[in-house]
Protein backbone atom coordinates (compact mmCIF):
# COMPACT_ATOMS: atom_id res chain seq x y z
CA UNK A 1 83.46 97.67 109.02
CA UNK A 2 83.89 94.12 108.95
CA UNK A 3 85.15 91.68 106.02
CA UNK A 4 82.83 89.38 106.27
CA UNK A 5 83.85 86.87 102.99
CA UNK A 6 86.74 86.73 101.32
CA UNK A 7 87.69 84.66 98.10
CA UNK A 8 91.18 84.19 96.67
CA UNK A 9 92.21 83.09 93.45
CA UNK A 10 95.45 82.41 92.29
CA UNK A 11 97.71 84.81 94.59
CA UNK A 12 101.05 83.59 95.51
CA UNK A 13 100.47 79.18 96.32
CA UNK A 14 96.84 79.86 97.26
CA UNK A 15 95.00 78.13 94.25
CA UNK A 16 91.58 78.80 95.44
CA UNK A 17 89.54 79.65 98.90
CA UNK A 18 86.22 81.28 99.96
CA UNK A 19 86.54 81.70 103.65
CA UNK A 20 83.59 83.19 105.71
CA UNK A 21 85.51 85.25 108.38
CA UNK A 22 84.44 86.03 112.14
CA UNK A 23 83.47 90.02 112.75
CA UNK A 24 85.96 88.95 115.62
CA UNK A 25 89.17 87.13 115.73
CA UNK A 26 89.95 85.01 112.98
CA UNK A 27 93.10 82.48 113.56
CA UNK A 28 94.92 81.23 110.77
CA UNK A 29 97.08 78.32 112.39
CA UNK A 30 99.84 75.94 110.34
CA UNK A 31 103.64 75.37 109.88
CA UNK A 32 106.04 77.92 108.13
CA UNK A 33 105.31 78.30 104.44
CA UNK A 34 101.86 76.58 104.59
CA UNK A 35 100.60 80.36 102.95
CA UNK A 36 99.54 82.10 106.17
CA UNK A 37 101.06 85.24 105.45
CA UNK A 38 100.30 84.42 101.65
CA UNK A 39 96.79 84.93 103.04
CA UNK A 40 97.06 88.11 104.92
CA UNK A 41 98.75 89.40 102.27
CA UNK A 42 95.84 88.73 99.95
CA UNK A 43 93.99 90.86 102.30
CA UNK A 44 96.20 93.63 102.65
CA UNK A 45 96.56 94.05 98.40
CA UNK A 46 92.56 94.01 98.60
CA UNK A 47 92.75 97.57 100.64
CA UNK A 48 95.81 98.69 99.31
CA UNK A 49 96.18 97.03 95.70
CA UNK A 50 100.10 96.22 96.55
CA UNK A 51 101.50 93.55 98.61
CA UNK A 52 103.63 94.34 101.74
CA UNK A 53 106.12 91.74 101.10
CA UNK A 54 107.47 92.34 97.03
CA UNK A 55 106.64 95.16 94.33
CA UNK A 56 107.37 92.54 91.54
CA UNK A 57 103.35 91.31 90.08
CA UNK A 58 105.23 87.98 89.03
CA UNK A 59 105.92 87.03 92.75
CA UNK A 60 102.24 87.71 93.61
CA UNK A 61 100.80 85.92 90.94
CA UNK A 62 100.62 81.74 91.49
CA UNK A 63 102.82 80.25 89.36
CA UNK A 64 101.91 79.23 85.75
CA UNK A 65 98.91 81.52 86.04
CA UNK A 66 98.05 84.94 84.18
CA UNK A 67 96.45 86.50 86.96
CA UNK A 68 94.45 86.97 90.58
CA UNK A 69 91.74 87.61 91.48
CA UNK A 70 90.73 89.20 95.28
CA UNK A 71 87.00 89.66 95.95
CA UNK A 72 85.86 90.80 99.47
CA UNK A 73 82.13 91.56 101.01
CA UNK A 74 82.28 94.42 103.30
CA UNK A 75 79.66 95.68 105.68
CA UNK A 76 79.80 98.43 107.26
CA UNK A 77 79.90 99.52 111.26
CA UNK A 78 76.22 99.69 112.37
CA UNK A 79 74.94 97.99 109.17
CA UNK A 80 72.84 94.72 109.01
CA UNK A 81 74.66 92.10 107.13
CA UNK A 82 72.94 91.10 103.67
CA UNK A 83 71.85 93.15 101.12
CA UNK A 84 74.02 96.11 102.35
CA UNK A 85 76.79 94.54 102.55
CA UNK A 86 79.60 96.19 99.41
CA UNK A 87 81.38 93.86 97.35
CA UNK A 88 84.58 94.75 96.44
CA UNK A 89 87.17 93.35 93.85
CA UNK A 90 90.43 93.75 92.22
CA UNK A 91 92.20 91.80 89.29
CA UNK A 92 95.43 92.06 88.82
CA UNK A 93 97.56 90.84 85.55
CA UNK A 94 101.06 89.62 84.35
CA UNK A 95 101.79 92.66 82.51
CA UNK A 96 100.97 95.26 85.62
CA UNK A 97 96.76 95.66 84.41
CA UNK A 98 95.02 96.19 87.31
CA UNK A 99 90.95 96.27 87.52
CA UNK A 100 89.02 97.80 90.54
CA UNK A 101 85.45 97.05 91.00
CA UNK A 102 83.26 98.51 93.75
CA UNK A 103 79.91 97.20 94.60
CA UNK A 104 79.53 96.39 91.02
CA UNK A 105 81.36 99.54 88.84
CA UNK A 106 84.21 98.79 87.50
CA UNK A 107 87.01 100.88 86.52
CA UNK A 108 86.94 102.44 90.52
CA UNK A 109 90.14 103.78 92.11
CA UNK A 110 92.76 102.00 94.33
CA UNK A 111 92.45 104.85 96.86
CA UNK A 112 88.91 104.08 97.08
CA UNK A 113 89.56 100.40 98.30
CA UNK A 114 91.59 101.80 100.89
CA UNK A 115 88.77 103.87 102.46
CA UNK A 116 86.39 101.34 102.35
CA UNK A 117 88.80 98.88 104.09
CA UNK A 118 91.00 100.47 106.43
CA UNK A 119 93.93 97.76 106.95
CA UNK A 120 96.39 98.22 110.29
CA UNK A 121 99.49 95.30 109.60
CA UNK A 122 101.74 94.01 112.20
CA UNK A 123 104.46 91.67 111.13
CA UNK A 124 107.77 91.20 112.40
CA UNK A 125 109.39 93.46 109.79
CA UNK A 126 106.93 96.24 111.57
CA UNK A 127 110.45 97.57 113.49
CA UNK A 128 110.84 99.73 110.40
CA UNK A 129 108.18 101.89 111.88
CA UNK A 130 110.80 102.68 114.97
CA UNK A 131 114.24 102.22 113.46
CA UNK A 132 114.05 102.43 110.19
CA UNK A 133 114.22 105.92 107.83
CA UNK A 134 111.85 108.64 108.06
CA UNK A 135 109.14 107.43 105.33
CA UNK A 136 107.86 104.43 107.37
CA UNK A 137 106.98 106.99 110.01
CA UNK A 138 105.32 109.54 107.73
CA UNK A 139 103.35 106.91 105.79
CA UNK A 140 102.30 106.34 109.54
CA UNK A 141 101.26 109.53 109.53
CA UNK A 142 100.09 110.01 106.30
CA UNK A 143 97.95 106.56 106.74
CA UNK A 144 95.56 108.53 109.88
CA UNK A 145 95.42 111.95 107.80
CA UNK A 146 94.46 109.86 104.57
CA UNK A 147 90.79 108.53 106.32
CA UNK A 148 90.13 111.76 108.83
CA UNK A 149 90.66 114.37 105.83
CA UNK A 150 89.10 113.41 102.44
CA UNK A 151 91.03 115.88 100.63
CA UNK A 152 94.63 114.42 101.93
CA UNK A 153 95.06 112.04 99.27
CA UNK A 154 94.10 114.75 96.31
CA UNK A 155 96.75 117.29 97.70
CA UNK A 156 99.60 115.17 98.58
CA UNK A 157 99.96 113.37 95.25
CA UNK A 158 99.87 117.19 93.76
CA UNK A 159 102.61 117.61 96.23
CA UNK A 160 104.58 115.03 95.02
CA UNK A 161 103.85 116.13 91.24
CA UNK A 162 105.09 119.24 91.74
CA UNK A 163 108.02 118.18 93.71
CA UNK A 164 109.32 116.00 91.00
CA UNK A 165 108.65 118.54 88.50
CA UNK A 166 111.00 120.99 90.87
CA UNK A 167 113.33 118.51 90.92
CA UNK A 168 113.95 118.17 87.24
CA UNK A 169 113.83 121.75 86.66
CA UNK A 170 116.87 122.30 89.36
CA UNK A 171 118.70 120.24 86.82
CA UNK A 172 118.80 123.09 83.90
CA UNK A 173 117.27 126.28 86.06
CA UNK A 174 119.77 129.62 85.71
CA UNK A 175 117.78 131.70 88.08
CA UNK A 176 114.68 131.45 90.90
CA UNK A 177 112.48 132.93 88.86
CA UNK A 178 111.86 129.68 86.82
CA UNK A 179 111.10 128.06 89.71
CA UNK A 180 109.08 130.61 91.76
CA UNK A 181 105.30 130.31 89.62
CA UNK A 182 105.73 126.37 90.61
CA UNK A 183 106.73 127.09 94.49
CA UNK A 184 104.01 129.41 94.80
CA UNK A 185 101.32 126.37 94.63
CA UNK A 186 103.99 124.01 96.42
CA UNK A 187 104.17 125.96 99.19
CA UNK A 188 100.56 126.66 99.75
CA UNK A 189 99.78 122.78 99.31
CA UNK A 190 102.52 121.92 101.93
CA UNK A 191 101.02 124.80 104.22
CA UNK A 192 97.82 122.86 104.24
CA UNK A 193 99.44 119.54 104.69
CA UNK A 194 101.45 120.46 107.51
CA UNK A 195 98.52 121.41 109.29
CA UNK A 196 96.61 117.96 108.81
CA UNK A 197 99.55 116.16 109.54
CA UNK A 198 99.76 118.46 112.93
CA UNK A 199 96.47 118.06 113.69
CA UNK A 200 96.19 114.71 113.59
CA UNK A 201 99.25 113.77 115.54
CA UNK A 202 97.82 116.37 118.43
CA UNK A 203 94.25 114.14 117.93
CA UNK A 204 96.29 111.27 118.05
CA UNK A 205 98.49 111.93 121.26
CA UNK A 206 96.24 110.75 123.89
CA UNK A 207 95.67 107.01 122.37
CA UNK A 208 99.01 106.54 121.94
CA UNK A 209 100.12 107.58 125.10
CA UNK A 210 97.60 105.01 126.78
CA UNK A 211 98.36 102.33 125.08
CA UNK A 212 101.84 103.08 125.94
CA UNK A 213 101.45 103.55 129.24
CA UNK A 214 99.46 99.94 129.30
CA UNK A 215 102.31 98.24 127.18
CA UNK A 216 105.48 99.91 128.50
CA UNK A 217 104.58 101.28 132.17
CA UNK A 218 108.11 101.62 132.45
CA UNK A 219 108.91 104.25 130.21
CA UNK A 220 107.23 107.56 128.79
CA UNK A 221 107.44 107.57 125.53
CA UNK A 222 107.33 111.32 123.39
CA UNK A 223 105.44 111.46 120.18
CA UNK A 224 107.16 115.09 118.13
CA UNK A 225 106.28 116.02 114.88
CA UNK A 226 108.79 117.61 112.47
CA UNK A 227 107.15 119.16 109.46
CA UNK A 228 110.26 118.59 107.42
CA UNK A 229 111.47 122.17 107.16
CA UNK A 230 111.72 124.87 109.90
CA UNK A 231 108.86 125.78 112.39
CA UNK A 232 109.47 129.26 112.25
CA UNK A 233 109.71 129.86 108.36
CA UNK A 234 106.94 129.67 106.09
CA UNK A 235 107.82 127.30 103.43
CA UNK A 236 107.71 129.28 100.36
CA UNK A 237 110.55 132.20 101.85
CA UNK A 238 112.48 128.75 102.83
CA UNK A 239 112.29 127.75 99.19
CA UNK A 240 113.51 130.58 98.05
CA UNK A 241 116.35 131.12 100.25
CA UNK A 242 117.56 127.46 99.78
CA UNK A 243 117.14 127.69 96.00
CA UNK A 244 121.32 127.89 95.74
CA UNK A 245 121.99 125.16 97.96
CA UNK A 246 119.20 123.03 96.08
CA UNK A 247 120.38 123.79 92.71
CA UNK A 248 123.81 122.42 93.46
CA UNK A 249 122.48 119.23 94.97
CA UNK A 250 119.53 118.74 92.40
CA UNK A 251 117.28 118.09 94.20
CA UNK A 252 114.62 120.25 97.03
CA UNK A 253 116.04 119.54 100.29
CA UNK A 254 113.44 120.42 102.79
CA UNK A 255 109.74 120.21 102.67
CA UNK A 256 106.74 117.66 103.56
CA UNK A 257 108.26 114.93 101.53
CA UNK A 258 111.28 115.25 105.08
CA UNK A 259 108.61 114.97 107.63
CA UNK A 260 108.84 112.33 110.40
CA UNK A 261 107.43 111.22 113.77
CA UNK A 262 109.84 111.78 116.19
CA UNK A 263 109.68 108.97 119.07
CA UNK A 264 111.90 109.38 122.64
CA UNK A 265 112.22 108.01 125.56
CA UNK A 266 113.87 110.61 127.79
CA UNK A 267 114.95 113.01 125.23
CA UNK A 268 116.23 109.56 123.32
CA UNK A 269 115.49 107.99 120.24
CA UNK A 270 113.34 104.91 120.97
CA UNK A 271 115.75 102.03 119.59
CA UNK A 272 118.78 103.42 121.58
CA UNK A 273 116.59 102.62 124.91
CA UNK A 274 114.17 100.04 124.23
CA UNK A 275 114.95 96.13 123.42
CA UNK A 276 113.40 94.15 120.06
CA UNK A 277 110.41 92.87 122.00
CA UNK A 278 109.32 96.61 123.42
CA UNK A 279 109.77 97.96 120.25
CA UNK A 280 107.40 95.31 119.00
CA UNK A 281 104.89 96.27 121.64
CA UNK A 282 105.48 99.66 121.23
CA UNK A 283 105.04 99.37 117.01
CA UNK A 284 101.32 97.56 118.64
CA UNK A 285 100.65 100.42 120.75
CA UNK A 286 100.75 102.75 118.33
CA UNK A 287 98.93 100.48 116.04
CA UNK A 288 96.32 100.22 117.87
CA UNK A 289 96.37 104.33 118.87
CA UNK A 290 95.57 104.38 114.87
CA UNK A 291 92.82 102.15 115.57
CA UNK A 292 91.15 103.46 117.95
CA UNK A 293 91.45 107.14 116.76
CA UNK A 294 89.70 106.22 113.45
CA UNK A 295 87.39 104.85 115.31
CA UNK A 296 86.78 108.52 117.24
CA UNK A 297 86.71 110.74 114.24
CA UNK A 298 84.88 108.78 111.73
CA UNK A 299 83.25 106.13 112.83
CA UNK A 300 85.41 103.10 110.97
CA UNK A 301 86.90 100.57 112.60
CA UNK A 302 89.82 99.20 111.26
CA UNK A 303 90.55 95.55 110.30
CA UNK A 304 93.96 94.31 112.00
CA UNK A 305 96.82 91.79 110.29
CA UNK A 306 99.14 90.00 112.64
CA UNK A 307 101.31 87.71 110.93
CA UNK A 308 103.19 85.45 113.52
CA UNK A 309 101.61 86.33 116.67
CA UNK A 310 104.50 85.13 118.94
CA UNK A 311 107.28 86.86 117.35
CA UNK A 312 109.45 88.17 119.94
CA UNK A 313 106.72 88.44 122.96
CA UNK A 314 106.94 86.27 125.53
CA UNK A 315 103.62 84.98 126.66
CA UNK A 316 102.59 87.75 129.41
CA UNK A 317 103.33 90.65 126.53
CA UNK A 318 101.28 88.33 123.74
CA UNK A 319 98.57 88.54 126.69
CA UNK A 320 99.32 92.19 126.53
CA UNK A 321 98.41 92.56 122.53
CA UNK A 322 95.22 90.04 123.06
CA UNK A 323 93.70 92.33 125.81
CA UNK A 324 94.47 95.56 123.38
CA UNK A 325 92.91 94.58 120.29
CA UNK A 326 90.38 92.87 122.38
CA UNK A 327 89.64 96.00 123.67
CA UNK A 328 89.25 97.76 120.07
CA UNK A 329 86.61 95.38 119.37
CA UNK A 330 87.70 95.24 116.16
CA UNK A 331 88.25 92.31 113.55
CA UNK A 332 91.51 90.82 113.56
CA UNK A 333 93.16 88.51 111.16
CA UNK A 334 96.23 86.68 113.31
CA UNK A 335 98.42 83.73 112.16
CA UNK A 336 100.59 81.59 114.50
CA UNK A 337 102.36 78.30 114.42
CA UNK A 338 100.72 76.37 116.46
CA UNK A 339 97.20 76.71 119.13
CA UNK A 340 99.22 76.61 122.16
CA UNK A 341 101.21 80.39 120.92
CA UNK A 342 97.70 81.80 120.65
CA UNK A 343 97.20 80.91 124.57
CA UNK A 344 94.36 81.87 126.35
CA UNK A 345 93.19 84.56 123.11
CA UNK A 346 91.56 81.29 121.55
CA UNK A 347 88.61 81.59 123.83
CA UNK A 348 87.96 85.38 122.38
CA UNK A 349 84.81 85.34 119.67
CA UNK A 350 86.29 84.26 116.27
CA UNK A 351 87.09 81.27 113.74
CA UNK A 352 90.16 78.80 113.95
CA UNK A 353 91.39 78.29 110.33
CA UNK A 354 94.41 75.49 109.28
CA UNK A 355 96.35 76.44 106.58
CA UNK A 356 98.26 73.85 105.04
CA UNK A 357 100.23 73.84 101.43
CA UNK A 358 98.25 76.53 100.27
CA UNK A 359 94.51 75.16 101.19
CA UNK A 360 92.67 76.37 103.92
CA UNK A 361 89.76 75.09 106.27
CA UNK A 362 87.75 75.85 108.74
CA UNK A 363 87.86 73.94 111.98
C-alpha cells in the first residue's frame, strides 16, 4: 500500500495542507516546532485513530477549533493508481466523537483503518520498546498478530472483557466456583492467543535476526517469548490453583495480558549491554523485521514514520537505517532538521517537503 494524498485540517498548529506524497521517501525538513512531528502524527491517528504523543483530544485539536479532520487516498500493493485507489477519513471532535469513513461508508471501525494502513513509528521515545515495561513489547507483538490473523483483534478484546470482569468479581467472590463458568472461556481464548502470538514470533525470528546481524554485527541478539503464565500448565488449571493468591491481591496475576518479548544479548537483557544509539538501531531492526514479515505473509507493505532522523546515530549508522528501509522498498515518511542530516538518503526516489510554522510545501 501506499498513501498517496493526504489532507489535514485543523490537527495540532497545522491549519490546512493537501500534500501529494512519493510511493518512496518523503522528507519533511524544518527547525524544531515548525509541526514536523505534528505531521506524522496526523498520519499515525489516520491508521490508528489516537495520537502517539497525548491521549487528551484538546491537545490534538488546533486551537480555537471544534475539530479535525484527516482524509487519506490509499492504493493498494499491485494496484494502478486512480479509480482504485480507497479514500479513507476520520473526524474527530471536542467532546471525544469520533467518525470513520471508508471509501465512502461512514460509521466504519477504527480497527479497520488500521488494516488498511499498516503504520511502523520510530521516534526517539521508541527505547520504550527495549527498556521500558512489558506492554510496549507485547503491543509489538500484538501489532504483527493483529494483520497476519484476522480473528486476533475479535479475541483479544474478549480477552480483556473477560479479564476485567474477573477482576471485579475477585473483589466480592467467596469461592472458585463463581469464577470458574467465566475462566472456562478465558482460558480457551488465551489458549488460542498464545499460539498466534507463538507463531508469529517463530515466523518472525529470521527477519529480525538479519537485520540484527546487519545493524549490530557485534552482538547476537535472542528474541524469547513468555506467554505470561507457565509453559508447562495449561492456563485454566493455573487459574484455578492461583485463585487464593488472586483473590487476596484483586486482581488475576498471570495470563496473556503478562506476556512479553524477551530480548538478550548473552543471556542479558538488552539495555544492560547495549548503549542509547544500538538500542536505537536495534528498536529499527526490529522495525523493519515487522516490515518485512508483513510483507511475507500477506502481501502489505507497511508505511514507515521517522521523526528526527539523526537522533542518536552518527552518520555511518543513519547510513545503516537508509540502506534498510531502502531495502523494504517501502514508503517512508522521515523528518530531520536540516538536508545535510538526511546525507546521501536525499538522492533515494521521494519528495523534499519544508515545514515551517505549521505550513508545508513542496520543494
Amino acid at each position: 500500500m501506499a498513501l498517496t494524498r493526504f489532507i489535514v485540517k485543523d490537527f495540532r498548529n497545522l491549519e490546512a495542507c493537501d500534500l501529494t506524497l512519493s510511493d518512496g521517501f518523503n522528507f519533511l525538513v524544518g527547525a524544531n516546532g515548525s509541526g514536523k512531528t505534528s505531521l506524522l502524527e496526523a498520519i499515525y491517528f489516520l491508521g490508528h485513530g489516537r495520537s502517539f504523543r497525548s491521549h487528551l483530544t484538546s491537545r490534538i485539536i488546533r486551537h480555537g477549533q471544534d475539530e479535525l479532520v484527516l482524509h487519506g487516498r490509499v492504493h493498494a500493493d499491485g494496484e494502478m493508481k486512480g479509480d482504485l485507489e480507497r479514500p479513507l477519513g476520520i473526524r474527530k471532535q471536542r467532546d471525544g466523537t469520533t467518525q470513520v469513513k471508508i471509501a465512502g461508508q461512514t460509521g466504519q471501525k477504527v480497527a479497520q483503518l488500521a488494516q488498511i494502513l499498516p503504520l511502523q513509528l520510530i521516534t526517539p521515545e521508541g527505547f520504550e520498546l527495549m527498556v521500558g515495561g512489558p506492554k510496549y513489547r507485547r503491543a509489538f507483538i500484538d501489532w504483527g498478530v493483529f494483520h497476519v490473523e484476522p480473528r486476533f483483534y475479535q479475541a483479544w478484546s474478549r480477552v480483556k472483557r473477560l479479564t476485567r470482569q474477573r477482576n471485579a468479581l475477585l473483589k466480592t467472590a467467596r469461592s472458585y466456583r463463581e469464577l470458574s463458568y467465566w475462566d472456562q472461556e478465558l482460558a480457551q481464548l488465551a489458549e488460542v492467543i498464545d499460539g498466534w502470538r507463538r507463531d508469529y514470533i517463530d515466523a518472525l525470528r529470521e527477519q529480525a535476526s538479519a537485520f540484527c546481524a546487519d545493524f549490530l554485527p557485534e552482538y547476537e541478539i535472542q528474541l524469547g517469548y513468555y506467554r505470561g503464565w507457565e509453559k508447562t500448565t495449561p492456563y485454566r488449571e493455573l487459574l484455578a490453583a492461583n485463585f487464593e493468591r488472586d483473590l487476596q491481591l484483586g486482581y488475576t496475576v498471570s495470563g496473556p495480558n503478562k506476556a512479553d518479548l524477551r530480548l538478550k544479548v548473552s543471556a542479558m537483557p538488552v539495555d544492560d549491554v547495549l548503549s542509547r544509539g544500538q538500542l536505537k538501531l536495534l528498536m529499527c531492526a526490529l522495525r523493519l523485521a515487522q516490515g518485512q514479515q508483513l510483507r511475507q505473509a500477506t502481501g502489505k507493505q507497511c508505511l514507515y514514520l521517522i521523526d528526527d532522523f539523526a537522533s542518536e546515530l552518527d552518520s555511518s549508522k543513519r547510513a545503516l537505517l537508509a540502506k534498510g528501509l531502502h531495502d523494504t522498498q517501502a514508503q517512508v515518511v522521515i523528518s530531520a532538521i536540516s538536508e545535510e542530516q538526511l546525507g546521501d538518503m536525499k538522492a533515494e526516489k521521494g519528495k523534499m517537503f519544508h515545514v515551517e510554522q505549521g505550513k508545508i510545501t513542496a520543494r
